[in-house]
Protein backbone atom coordinates (compact mmCIF):
# COMPACT_ATOMS: atom_id res chain seq x y z
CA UNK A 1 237.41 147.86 141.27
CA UNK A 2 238.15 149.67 144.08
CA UNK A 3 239.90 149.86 147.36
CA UNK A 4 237.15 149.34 150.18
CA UNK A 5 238.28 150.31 153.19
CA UNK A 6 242.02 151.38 155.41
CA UNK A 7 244.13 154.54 154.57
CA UNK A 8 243.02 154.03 150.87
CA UNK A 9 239.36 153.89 151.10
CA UNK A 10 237.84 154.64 148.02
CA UNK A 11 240.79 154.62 145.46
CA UNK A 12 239.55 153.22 141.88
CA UNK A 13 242.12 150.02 140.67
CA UNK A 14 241.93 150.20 136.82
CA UNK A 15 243.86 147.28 135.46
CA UNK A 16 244.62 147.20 131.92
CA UNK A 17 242.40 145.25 129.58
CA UNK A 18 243.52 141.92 128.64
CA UNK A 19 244.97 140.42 131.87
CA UNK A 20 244.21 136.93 132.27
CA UNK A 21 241.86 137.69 135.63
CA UNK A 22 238.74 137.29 137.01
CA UNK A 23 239.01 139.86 140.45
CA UNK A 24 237.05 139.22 143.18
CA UNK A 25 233.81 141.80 143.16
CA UNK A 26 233.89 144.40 145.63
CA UNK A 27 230.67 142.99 147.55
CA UNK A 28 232.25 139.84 148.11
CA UNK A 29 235.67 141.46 149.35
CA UNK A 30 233.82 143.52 151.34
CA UNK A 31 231.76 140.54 152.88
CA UNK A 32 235.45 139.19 153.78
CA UNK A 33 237.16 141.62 155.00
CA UNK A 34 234.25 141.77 157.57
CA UNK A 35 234.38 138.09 158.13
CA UNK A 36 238.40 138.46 158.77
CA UNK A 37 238.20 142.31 160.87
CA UNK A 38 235.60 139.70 163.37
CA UNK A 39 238.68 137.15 163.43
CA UNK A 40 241.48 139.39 163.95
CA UNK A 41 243.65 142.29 163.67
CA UNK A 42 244.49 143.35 160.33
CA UNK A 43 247.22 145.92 161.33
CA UNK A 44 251.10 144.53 160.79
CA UNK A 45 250.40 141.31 159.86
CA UNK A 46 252.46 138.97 157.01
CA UNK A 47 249.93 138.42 153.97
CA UNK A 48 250.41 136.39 150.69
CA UNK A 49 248.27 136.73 147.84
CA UNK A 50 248.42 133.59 145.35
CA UNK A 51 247.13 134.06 141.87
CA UNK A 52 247.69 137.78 142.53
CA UNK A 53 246.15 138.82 139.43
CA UNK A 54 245.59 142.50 138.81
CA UNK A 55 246.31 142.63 143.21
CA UNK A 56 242.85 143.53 144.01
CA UNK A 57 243.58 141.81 147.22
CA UNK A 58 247.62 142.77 147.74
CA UNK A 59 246.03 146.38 148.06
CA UNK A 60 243.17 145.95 149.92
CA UNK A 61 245.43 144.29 152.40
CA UNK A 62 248.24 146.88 152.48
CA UNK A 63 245.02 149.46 152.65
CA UNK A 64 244.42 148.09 156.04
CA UNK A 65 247.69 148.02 157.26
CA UNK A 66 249.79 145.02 156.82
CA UNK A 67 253.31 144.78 157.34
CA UNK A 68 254.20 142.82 154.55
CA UNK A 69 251.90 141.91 151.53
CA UNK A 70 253.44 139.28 148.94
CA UNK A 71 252.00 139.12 145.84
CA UNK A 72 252.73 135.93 143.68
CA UNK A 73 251.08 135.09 140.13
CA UNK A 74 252.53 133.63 136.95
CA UNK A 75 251.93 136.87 134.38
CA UNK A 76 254.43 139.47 133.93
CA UNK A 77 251.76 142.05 132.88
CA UNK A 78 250.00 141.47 136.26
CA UNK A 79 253.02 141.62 138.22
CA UNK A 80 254.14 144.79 136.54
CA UNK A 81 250.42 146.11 137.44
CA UNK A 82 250.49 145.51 140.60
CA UNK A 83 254.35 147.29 141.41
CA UNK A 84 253.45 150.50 139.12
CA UNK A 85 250.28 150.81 141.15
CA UNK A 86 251.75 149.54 144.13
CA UNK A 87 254.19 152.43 143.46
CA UNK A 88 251.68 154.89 142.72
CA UNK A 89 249.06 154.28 145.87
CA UNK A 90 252.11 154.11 147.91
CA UNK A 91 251.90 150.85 149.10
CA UNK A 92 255.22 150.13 149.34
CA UNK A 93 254.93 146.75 151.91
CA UNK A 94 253.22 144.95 148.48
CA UNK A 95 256.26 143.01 147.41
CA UNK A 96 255.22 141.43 143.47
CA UNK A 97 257.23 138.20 142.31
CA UNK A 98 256.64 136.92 139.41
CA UNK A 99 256.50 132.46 139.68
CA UNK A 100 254.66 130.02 139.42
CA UNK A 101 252.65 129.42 142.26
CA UNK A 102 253.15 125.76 142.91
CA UNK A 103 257.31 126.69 142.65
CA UNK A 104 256.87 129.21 144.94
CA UNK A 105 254.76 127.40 147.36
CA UNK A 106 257.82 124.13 147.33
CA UNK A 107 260.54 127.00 147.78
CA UNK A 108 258.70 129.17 150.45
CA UNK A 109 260.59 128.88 153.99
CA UNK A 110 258.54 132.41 155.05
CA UNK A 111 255.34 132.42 157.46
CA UNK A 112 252.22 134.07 156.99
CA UNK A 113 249.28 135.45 158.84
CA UNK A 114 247.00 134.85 155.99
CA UNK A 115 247.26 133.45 152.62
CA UNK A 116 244.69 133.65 150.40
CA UNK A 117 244.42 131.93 146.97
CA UNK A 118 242.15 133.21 144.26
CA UNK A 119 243.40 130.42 141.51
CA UNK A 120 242.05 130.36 138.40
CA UNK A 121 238.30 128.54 138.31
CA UNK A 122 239.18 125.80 135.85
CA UNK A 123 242.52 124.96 137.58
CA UNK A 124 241.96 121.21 139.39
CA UNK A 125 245.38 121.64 141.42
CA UNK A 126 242.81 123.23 144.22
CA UNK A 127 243.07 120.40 146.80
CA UNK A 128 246.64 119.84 145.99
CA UNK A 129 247.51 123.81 146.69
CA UNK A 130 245.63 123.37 150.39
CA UNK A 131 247.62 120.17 150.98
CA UNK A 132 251.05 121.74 150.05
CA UNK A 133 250.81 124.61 151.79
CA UNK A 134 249.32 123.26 155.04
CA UNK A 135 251.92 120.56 155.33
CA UNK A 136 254.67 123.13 154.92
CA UNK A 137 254.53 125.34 158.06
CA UNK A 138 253.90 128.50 155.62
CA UNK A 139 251.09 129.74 158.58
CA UNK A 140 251.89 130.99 161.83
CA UNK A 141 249.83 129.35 164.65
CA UNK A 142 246.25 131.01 164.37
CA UNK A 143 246.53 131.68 160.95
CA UNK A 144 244.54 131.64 157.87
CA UNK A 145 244.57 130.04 154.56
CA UNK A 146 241.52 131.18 152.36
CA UNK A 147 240.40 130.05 148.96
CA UNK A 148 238.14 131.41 146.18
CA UNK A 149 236.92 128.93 144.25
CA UNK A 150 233.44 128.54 142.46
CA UNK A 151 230.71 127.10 144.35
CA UNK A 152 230.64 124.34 142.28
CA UNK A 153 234.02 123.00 143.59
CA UNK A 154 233.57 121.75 147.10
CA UNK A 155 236.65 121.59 149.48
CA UNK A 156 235.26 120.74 152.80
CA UNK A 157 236.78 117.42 152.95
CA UNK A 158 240.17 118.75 153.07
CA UNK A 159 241.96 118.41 156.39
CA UNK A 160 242.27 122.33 158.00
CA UNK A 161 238.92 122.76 156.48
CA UNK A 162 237.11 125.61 159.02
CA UNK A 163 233.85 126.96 156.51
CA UNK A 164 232.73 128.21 153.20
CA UNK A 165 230.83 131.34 152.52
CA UNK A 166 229.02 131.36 149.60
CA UNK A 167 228.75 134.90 147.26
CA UNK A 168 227.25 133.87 143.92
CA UNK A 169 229.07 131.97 141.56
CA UNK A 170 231.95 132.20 143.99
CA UNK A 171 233.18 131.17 147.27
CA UNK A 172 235.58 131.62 150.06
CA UNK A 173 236.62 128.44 152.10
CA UNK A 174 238.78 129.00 155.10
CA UNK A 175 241.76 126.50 156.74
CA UNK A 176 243.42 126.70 159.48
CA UNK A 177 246.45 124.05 159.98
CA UNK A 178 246.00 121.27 162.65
């Protein structure tokens, strides 16, 4: 894994073995991150990564020069990955929490610019997540919530529901909040 683009173009991301992940491959990320630079500015925005995993995402966000990147998963050892690194690459606006995801998500009273959710394929809580957070006003008007998820599990009936982009065995599905 790497970082693909931003201030830290290029930088290698070597989780430990034995985190409970599955990051998203650099040719998809890449595909995104040119779907979302067409959409708009990446520069001092408010960004939450669910299912943070080994922050693949936190960092390619911070990279590009968000304000704020929070980072939410479960796993202490991914958490603690992604400050020490976070630390290291000096990417200080990645703020890691360790919680559940559906807690945090009940508790939130922040906004964001984008959220994106990379839960874990067998999880069925998918359509639930979307509804939560776009009934809570956790995006700011014009904002994004986007989902990997395998393109076996279609989402497009759920309300917000913008388009999918297909990259292999996984997918991205954007929402926006009506």
């Amino acid at each position: 894994m790497r970082i693909i683009g931003g201030l830290k173009k290029g930088l290698l991301i070597q989780p430990p073995k034995g985190l409970p992940v599955r990051p998203t491959t650099d040719r998809a990320k890449e595909s995104l991150f040119n779907i979302l630079a067409n959409k708009l500015v990446l520069e001092d925005i408010l960004v939450l990564d669910l299912f943070a995993g080994t922050g693949n995402m936190s960092f390619e966000f911070a990279s590009r020069g968000a304000a704020k990147v929070t980072s939410i998963d479960a796993d202490f050892a991914c958490i603690e990955f992604i400050k020490v690194s976070a630390l290291k690459f000096g990417l200080n606006q990645i703020k890691p929490r360790k919680q559940d995801v559906f807690a945090y998500i009940n508790q939130c009273d922040s906004q964001f610019d984008i959220i994106f959710a990379d839960p874990p394929y067998a999880i069925s809580r998918i359509p639930e997540m979307i509804r939560q957070i776009l009934e809570k006003p956790l995006l700011k008007a014009n904002a994004l919530l986007i989902i990997e998820h395998s393109t076996l599990v279609d989402v497009s009936h759920e309300v917000g529901f913008v388009e999918s982009r297909i990259y292999g065995q996984s997918s991205f599905s954007f929402f926006e909040r009506k």
